[in-house]
C-alpha atoms as a PDB file:
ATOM      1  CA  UNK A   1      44.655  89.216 -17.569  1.00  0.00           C
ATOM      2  CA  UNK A   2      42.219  86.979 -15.766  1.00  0.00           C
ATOM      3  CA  UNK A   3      41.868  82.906 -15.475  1.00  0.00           C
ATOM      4  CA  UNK A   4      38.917  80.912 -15.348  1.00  0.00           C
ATOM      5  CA  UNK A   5      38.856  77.418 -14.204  1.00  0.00           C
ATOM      6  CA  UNK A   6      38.033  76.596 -17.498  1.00  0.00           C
ATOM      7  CA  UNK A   7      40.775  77.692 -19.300  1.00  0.00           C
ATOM      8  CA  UNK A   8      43.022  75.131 -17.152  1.00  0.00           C
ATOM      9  CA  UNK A   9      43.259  71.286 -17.630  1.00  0.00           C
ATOM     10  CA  UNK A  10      44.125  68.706 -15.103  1.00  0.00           C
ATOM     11  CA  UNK A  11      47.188  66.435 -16.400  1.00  0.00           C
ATOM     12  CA  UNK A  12      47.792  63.058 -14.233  1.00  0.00           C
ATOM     13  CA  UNK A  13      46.278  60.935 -12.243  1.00  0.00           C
ATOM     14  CA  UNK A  14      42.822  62.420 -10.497  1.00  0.00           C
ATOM     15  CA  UNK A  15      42.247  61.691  -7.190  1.00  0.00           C
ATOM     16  CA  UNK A  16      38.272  61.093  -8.169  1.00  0.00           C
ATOM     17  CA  UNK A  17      39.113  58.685 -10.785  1.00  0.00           C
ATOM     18  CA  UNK A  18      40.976  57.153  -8.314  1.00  0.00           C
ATOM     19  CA  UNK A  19      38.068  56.013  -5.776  1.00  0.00           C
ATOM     20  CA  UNK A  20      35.698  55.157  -8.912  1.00  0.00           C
ATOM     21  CA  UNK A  21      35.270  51.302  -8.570  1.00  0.00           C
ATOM     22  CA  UNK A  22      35.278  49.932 -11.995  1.00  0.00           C
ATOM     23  CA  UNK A  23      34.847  46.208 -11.296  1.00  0.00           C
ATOM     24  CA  UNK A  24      31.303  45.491 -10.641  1.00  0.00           C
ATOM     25  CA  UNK A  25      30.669  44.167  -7.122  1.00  0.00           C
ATOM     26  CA  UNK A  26      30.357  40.180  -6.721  1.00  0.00           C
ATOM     27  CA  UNK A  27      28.975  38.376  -4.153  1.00  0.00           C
ATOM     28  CA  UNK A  28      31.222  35.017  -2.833  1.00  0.00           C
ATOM     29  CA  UNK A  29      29.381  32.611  -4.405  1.00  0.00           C
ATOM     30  CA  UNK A  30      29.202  34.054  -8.019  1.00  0.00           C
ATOM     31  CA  UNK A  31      33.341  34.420  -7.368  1.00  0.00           C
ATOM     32  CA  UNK A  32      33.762  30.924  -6.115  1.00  0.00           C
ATOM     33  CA  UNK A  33      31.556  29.932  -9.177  1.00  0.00           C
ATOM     34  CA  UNK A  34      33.874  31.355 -11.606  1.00  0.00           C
ATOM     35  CA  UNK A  35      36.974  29.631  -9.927  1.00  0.00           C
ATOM     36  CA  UNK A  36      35.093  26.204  -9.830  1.00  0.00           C
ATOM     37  CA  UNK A  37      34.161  26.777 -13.992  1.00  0.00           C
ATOM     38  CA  UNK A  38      38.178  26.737 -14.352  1.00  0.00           C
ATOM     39  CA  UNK A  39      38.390  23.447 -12.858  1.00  0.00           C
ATOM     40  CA  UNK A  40      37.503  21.037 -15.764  1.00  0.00           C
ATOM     41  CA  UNK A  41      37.469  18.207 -13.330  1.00  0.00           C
ATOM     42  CA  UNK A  42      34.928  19.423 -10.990  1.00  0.00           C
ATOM     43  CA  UNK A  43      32.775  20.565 -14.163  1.00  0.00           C
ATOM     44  CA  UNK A  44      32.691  17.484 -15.615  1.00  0.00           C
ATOM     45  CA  UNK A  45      31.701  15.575 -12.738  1.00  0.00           C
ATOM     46  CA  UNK A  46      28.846  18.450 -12.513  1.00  0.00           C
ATOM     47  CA  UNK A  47      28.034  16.950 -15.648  1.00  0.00           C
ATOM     48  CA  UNK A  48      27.662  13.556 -15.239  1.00  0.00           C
ATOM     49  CA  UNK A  49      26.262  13.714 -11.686  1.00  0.00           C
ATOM     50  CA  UNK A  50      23.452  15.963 -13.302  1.00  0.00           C
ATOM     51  CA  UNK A  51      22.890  13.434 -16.305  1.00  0.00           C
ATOM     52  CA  UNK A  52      22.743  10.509 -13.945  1.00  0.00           C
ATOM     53  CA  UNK A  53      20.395  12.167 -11.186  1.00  0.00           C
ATOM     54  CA  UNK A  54      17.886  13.005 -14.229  1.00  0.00           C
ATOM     55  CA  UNK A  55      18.376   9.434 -15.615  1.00  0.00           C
ATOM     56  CA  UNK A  56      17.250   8.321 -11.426  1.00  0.00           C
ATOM     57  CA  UNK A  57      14.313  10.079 -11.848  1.00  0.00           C
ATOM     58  CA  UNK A  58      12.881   9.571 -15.295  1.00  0.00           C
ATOM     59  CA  UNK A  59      15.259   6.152 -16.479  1.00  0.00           C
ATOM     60  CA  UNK A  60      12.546   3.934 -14.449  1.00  0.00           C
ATOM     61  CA  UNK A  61       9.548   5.798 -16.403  1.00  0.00           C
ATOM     62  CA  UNK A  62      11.167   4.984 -20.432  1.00  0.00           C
ATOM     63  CA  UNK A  63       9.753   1.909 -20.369  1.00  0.00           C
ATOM     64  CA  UNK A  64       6.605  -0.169 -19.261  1.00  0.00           C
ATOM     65  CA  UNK A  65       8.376  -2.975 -16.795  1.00  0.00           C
ATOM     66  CA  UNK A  66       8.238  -2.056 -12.926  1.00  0.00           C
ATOM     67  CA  UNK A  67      11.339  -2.528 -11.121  1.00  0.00           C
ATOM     68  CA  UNK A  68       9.548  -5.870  -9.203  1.00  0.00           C
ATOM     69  CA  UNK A  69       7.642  -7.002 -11.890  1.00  0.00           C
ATOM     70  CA  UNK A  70       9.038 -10.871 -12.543  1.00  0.00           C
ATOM     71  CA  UNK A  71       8.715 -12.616 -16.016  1.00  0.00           C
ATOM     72  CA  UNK A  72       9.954 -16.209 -15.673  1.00  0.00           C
ATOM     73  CA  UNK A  73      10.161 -16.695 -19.044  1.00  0.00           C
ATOM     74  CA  UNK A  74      12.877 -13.818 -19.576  1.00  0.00           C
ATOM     75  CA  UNK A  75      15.194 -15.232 -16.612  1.00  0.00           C
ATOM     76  CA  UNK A  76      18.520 -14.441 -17.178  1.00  0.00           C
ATOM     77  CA  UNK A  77      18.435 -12.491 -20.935  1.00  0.00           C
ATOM     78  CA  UNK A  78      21.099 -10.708 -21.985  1.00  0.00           C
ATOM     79  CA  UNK A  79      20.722  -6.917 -23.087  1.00  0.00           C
ATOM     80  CA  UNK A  80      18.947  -6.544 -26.031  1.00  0.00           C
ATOM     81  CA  UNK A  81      16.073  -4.304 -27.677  1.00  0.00           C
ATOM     82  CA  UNK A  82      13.831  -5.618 -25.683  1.00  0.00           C
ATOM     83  CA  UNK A  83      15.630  -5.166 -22.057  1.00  0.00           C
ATOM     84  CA  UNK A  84      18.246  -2.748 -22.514  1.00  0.00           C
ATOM     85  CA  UNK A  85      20.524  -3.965 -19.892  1.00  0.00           C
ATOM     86  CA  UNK A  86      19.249  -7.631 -19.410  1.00  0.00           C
ATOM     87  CA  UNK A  87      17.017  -9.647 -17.131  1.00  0.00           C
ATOM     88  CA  UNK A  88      18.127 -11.555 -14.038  1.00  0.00           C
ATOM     89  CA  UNK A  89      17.359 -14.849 -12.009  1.00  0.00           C
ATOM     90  CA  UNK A  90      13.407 -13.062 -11.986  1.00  0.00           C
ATOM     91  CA  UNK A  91      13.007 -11.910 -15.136  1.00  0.00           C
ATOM     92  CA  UNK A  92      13.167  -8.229 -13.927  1.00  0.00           C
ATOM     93  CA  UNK A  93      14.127  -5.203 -16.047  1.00  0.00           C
ATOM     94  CA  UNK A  94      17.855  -4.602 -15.236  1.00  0.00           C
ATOM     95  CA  UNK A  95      17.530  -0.993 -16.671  1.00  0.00           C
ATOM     96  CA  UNK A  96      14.352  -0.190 -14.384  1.00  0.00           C
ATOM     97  CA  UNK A  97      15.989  -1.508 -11.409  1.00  0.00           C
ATOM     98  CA  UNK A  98      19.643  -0.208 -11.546  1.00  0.00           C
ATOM     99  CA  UNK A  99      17.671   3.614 -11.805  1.00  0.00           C
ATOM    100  CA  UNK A 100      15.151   2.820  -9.033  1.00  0.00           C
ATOM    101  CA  UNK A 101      18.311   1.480  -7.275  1.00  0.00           C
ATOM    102  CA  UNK A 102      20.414   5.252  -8.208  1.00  0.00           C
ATOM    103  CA  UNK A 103      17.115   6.846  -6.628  1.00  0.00           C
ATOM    104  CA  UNK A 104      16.495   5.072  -3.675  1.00  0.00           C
ATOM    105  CA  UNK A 105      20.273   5.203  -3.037  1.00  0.00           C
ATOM    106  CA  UNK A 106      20.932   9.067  -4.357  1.00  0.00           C
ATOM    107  CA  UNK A 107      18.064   9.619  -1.496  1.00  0.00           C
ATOM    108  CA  UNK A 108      19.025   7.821   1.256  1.00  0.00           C
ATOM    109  CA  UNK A 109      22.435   9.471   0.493  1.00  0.00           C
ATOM    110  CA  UNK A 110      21.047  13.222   0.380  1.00  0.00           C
ATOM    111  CA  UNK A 111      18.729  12.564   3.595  1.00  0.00           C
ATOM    112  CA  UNK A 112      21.353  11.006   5.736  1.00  0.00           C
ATOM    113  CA  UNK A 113      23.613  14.287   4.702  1.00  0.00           C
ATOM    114  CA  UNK A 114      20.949  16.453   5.371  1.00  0.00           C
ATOM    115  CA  UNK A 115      20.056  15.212   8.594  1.00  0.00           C
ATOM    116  CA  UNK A 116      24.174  15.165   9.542  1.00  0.00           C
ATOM    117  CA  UNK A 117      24.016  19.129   8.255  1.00  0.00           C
ATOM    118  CA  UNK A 118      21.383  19.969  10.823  1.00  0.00           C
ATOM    119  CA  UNK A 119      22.449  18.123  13.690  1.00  0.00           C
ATOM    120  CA  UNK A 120      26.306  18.617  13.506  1.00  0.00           C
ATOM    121  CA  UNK A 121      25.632  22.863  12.282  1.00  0.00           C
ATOM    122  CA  UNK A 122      23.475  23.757  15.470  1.00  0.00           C
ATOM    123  CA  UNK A 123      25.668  20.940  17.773  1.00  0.00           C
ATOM    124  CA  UNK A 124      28.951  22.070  16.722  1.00  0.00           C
ATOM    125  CA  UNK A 125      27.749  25.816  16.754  1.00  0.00           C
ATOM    126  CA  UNK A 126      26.252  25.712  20.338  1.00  0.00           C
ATOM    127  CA  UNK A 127      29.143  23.911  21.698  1.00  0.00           C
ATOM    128  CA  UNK A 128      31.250  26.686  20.919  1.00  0.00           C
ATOM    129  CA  UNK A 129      29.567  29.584  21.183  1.00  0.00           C
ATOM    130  CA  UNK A 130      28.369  28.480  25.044  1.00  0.00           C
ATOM    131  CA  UNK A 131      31.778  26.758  25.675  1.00  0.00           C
ATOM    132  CA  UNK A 132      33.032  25.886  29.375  1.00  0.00           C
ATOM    133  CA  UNK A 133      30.770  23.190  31.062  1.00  0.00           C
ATOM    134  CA  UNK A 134      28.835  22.960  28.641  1.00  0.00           C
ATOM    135  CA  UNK A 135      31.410  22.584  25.915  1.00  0.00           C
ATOM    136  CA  UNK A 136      33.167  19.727  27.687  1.00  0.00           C
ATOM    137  CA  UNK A 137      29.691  17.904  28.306  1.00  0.00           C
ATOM    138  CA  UNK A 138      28.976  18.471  24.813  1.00  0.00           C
ATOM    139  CA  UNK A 139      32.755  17.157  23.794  1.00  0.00           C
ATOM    140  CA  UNK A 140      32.679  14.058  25.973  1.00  0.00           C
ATOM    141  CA  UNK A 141      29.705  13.163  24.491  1.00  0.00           C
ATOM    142  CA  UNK A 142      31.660  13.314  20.868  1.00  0.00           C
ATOM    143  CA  UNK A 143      33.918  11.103  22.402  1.00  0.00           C
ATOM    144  CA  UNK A 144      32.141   8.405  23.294  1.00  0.00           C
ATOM    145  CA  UNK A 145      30.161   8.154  19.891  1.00  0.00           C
ATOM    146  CA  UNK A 146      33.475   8.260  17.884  1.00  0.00           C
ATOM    147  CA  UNK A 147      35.208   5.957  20.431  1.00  0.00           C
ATOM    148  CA  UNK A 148      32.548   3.022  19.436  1.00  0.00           C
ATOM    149  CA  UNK A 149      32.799   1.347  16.307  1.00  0.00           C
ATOM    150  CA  UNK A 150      30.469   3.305  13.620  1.00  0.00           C
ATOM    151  CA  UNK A 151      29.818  -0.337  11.822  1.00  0.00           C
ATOM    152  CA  UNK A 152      28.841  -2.185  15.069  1.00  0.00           C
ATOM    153  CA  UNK A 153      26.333   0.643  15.977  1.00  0.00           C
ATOM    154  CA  UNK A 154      24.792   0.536  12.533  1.00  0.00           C
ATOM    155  CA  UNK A 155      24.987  -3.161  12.500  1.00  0.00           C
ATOM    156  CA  UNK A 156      22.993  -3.530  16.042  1.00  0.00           C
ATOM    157  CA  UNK A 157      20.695  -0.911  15.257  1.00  0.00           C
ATOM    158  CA  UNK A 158      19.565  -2.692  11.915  1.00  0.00           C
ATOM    159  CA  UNK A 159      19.300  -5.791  13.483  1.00  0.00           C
ATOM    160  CA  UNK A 160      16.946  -4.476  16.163  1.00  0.00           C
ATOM    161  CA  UNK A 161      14.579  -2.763  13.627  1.00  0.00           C
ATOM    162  CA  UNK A 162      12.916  -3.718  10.254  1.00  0.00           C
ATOM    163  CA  UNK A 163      15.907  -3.088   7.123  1.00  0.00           C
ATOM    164  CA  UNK A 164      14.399  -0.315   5.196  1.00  0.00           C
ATOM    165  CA  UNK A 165      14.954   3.116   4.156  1.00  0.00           C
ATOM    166  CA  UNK A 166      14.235   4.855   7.869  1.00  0.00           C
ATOM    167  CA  UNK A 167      16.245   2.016   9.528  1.00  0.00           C
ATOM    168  CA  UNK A 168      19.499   2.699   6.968  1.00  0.00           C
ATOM    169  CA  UNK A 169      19.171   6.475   7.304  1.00  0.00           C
ATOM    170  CA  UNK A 170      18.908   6.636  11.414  1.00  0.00           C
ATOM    171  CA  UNK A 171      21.948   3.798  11.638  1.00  0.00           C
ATOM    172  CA  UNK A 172      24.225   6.202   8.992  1.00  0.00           C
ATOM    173  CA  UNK A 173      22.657   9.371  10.988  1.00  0.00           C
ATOM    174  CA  UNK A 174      23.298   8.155  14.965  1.00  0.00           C
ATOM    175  CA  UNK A 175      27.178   9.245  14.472  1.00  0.00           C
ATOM    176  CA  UNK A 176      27.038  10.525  11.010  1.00  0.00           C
ATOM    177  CA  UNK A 177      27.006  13.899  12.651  1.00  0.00           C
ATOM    178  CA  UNK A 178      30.132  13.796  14.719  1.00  0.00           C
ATOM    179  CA  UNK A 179      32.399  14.922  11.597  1.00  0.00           C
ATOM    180  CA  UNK A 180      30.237  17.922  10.722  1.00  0.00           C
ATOM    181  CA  UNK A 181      29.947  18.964  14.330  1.00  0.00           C
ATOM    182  CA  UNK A 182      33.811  19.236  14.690  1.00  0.00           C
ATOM    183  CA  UNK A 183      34.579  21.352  11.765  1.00  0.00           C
ATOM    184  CA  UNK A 184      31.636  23.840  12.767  1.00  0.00           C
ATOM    185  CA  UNK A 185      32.900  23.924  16.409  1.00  0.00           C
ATOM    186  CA  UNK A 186      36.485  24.413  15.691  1.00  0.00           C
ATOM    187  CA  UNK A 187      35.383  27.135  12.895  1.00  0.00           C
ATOM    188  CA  UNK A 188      32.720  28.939  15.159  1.00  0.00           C
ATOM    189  CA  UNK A 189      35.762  29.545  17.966  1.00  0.00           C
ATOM    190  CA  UNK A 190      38.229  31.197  15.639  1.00  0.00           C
ATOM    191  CA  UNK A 191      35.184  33.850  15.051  1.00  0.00           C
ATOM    192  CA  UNK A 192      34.443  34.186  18.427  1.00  0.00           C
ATOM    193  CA  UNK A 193      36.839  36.281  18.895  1.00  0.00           C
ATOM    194  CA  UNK A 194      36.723  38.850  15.721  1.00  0.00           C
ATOM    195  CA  UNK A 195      35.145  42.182  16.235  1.00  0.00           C
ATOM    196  CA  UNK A 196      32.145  41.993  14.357  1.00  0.00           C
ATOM    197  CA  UNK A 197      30.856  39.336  16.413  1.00  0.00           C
ATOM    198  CA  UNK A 198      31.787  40.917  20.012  1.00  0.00           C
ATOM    199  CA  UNK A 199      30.404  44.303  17.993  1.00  0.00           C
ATOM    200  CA  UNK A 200      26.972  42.242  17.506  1.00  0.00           C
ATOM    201  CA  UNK A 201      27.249  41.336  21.322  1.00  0.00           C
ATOM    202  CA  UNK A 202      27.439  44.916  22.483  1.00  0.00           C
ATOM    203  CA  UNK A 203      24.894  45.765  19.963  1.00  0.00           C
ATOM    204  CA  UNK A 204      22.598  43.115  21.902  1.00  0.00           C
ATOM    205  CA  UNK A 205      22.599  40.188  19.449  1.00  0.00           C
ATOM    206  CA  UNK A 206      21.429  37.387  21.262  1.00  0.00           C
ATOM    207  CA  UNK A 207      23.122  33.972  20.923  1.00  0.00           C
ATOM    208  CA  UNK A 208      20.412  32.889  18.193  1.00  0.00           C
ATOM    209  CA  UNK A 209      21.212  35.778  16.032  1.00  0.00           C
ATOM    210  CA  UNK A 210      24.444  34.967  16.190  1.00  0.00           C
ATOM    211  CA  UNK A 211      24.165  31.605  14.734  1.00  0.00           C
ATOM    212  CA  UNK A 212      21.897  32.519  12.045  1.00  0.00           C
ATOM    213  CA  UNK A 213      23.617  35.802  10.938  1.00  0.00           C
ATOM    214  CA  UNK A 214      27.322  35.531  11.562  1.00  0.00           C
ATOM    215  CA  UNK A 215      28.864  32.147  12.110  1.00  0.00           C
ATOM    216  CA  UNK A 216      26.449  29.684   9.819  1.00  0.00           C
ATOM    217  CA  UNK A 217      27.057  32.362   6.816  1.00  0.00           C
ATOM    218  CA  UNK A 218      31.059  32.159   7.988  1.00  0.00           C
ATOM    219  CA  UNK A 219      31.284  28.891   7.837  1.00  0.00           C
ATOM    220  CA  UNK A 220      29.004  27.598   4.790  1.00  0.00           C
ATOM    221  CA  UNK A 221      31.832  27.028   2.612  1.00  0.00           C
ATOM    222  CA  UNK A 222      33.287  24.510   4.895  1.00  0.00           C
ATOM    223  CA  UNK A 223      29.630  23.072   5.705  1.00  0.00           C
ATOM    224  CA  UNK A 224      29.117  22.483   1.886  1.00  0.00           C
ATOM    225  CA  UNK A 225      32.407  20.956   0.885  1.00  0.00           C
ATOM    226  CA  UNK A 226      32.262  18.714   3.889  1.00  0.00           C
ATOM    227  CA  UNK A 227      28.682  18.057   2.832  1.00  0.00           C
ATOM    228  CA  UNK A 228      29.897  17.012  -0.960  1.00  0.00           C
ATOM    229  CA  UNK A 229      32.140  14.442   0.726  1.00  0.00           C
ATOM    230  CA  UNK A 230      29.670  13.056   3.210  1.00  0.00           C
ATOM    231  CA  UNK A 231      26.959  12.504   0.172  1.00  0.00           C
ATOM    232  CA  UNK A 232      29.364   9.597  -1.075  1.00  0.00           C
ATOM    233  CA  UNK A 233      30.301   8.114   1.835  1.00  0.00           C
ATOM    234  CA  UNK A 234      26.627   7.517   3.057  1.00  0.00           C
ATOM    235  CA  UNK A 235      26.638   6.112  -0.431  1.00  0.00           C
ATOM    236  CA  UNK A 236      29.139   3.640   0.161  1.00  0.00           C
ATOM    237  CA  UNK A 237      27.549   2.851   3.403  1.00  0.00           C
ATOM    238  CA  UNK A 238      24.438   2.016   2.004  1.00  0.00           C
ATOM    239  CA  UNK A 239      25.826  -0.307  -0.774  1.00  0.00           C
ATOM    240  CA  UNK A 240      28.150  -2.211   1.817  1.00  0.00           C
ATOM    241  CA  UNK A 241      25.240  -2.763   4.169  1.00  0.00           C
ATOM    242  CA  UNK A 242      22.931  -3.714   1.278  1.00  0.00           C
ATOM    243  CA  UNK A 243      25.660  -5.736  -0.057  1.00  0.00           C
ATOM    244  CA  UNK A 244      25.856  -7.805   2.792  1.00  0.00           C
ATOM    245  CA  UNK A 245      22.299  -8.236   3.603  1.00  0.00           C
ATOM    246  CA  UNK A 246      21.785  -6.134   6.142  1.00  0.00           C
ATOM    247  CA  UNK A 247      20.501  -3.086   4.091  1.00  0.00           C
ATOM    248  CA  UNK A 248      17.628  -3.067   1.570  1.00  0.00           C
ATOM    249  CA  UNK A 249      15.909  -6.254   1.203  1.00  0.00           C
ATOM    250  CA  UNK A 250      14.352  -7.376  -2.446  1.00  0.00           C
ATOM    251  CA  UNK A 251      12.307  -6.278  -4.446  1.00  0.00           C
ATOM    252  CA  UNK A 252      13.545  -3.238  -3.389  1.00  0.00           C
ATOM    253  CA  UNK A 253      16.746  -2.327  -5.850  1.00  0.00           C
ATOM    254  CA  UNK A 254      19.254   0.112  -4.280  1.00  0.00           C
ATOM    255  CA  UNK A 255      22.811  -0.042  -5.945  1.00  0.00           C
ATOM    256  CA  UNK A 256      24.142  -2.347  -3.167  1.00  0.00           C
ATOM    257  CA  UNK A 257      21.190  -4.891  -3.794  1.00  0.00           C
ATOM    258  CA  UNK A 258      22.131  -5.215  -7.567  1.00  0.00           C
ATOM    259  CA  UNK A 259      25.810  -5.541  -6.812  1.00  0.00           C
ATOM    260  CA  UNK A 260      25.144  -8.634  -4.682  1.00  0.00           C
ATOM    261  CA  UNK A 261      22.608 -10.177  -7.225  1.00  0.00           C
ATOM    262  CA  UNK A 262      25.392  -9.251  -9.916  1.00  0.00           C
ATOM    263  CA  UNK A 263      28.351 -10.482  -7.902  1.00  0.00           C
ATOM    264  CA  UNK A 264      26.234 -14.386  -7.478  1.00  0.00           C
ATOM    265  CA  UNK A 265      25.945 -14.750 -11.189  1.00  0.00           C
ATOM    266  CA  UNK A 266      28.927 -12.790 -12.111  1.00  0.00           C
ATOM    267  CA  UNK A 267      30.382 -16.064 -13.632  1.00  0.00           C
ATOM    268  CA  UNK A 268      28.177 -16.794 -16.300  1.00  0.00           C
ATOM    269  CA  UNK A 269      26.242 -12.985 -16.796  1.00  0.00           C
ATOM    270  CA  UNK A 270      28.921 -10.521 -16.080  1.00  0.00           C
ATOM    271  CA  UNK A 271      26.530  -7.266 -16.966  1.00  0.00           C
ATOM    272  CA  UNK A 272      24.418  -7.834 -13.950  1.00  0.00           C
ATOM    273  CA  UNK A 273      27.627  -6.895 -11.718  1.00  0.00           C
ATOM    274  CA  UNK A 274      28.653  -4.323 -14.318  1.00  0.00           C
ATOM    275  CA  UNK A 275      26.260  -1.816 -14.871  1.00  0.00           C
ATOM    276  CA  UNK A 276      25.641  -1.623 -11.180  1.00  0.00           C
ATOM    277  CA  UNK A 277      28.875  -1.132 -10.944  1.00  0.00           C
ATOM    278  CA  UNK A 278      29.709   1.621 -13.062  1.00  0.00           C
ATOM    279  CA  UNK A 279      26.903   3.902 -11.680  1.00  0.00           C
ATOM    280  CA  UNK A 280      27.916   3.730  -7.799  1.00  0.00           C
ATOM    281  CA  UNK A 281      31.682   3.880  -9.284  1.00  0.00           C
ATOM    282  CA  UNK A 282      30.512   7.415 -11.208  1.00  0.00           C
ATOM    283  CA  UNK A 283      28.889   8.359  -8.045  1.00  0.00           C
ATOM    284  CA  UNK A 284      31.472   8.004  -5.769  1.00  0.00           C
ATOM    285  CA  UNK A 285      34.389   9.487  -7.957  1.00  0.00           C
ATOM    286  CA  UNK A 286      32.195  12.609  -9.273  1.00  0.00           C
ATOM    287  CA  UNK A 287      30.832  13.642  -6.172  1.00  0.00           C
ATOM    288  CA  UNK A 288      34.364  12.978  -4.698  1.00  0.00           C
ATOM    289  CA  UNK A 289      36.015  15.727  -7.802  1.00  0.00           C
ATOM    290  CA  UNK A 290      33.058  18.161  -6.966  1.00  0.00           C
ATOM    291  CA  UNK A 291      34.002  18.772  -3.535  1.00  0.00           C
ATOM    292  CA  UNK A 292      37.477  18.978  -4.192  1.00  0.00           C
ATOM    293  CA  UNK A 293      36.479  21.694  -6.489  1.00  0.00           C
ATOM    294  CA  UNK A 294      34.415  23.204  -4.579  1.00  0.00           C
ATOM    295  CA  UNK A 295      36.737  23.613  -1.534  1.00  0.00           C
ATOM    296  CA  UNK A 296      39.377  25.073  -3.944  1.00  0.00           C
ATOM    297  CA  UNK A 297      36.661  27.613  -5.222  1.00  0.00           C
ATOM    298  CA  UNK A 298      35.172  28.210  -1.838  1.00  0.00           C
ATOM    299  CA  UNK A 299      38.281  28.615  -0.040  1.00  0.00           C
ATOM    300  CA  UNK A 300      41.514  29.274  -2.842  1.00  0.00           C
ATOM    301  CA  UNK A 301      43.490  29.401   0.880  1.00  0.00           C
ATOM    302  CA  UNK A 302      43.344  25.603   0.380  1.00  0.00           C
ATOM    303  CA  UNK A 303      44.224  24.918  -3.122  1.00  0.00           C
ATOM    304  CA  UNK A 304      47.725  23.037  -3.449  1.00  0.00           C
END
């Protein structure tokens, strides 16, 4: 009697079956975005970050009073249907000024973090990847930045030039950097030595390449969580500074500006400190949640 293959039946595991991937590939973003959506924390601050930058850019525009536009006659009114949140000493729309101030605050924020990306990324990055002489040049130069004061640079540098928006953002900028160009260096020269980057060497990648291809990619998730924390700070800078008169000068409104006309007539009209107040306060604790998030998502390694 003869067999045909057909007449037989495997039983058990296959070794075919076996090698079949049945989870759908994911890239390590859309993975670290499925560990942040568990943290209700971070989400939430998503939230209101997103429903206050929206309110920055169109709160000024839902109603006709500029943010310097003075009414004499309104000094001082408390909120109402007329002026949601109020007038002060001027007669000037507290709602159209505390969301010009977000703005002009949220963007001196993202610029001064954007210029500390760029500069600390390819600082941090060359230091490391050249290394030697040039490394301890580069170091020593580190040094003496974070050895001065960062509030007596800023203050010195604001007092030399016009306050304004440029002045704020090169004063937070000049060792802003520093921070950012530490973490890359120190991450860039534990992938030195791993073999896909001395494969890329042998392969002829020049130093360039490297950057672009290899250790910015490697080291983004640190880069944006260190980001996420810098965003705040330069927020809290810019309030202080303003706060004290050395920052914004009126009409401008920038959070810190409102905070010190709030905090002079605090006594008798408390909602000119308090509204102020509760938007850099939102700020500062969202964005602070968000990048706690986000480093747990981006790196679960970390997550206590």
């Amino acid at each position: 009697m003869e067999f045909d293959d057909k007449d037989f039946e495997v039983v058990g595991n296959q070794s075919e079956s076996q090698e079949v991937i049945t989870r759908p590939q994911m890239s390590m973003f859309k993975e670290s975005w499925i560990r942040l959506k568990k943290n209700k924390g971070a989400m939430i601050s998503l939230v209101v970050l997103s429903i206050l930058i929206v309110m920055a850019i169109i709160g000024p525009h839902l109603n006709e009073y500029s943010y310097e536009q003075t009414d004499y006659d309104k000094v001082f009114q408390k909120p109402s249907g007329e002026h949601w949140l109020g007038t002060d000493r001027f007669g000037r729309d507290q709602w159209t000024r505390i969301w010009e101030g977000t703005r002009i605050s949220l963007y001196i924020a993202f610029l001064a973090a954007t210029l500390d990306l760029i500069i600390g990324v390819m600082y941090g990055a060359v230091s490391a990847l050249l290394g030697g002489r040039v490394d301890n040049v580069m170091q020593r130069i580190i040094e003496v930045l974070v050895g001065i004061p960062n509030l007596i640079l800023i203050i010195l540098l604001i007092m030399l030039m016009k306050p304004g928006i440029v002045t704020i953002t090169i004063a937070m900028v000049i060792t802003g950097w520093v921070n950012m160009a530490r973490l890359v260096r120190s991450q860039v020269f534990k992938l030195k030595g791993q073999e896909f980057i001395l494969a890329s060497r042998a392969l002829g990648a020049s130093n360039g390449r490297l950057i672009k291809e290899h250790f910015i990619p490697n080291t983004l998730g640190l880069i944006i969580v260190n980001m996420m924390f810098t965003i705040p700070a330069a927020i809290f800078t810019e309030a202080f500074l303003s706060f004290i008169g050395l920052g914004l000068q009126e009409p401008l409104a920038s959070l810190g500006v409102l905070i010190n006309d709030g905090f002079q007539a605090m006594r008798n009209h408390f909602y000119l400190l308090l509204f102020p107040a509760l938007v850099i306060v939102g700020l500062m604790v969202c964005f602070n949640l968000l990048a706690d998030g986000l480093r747990d998502a981006l790196d679960p390694k970390m997550k206590k």
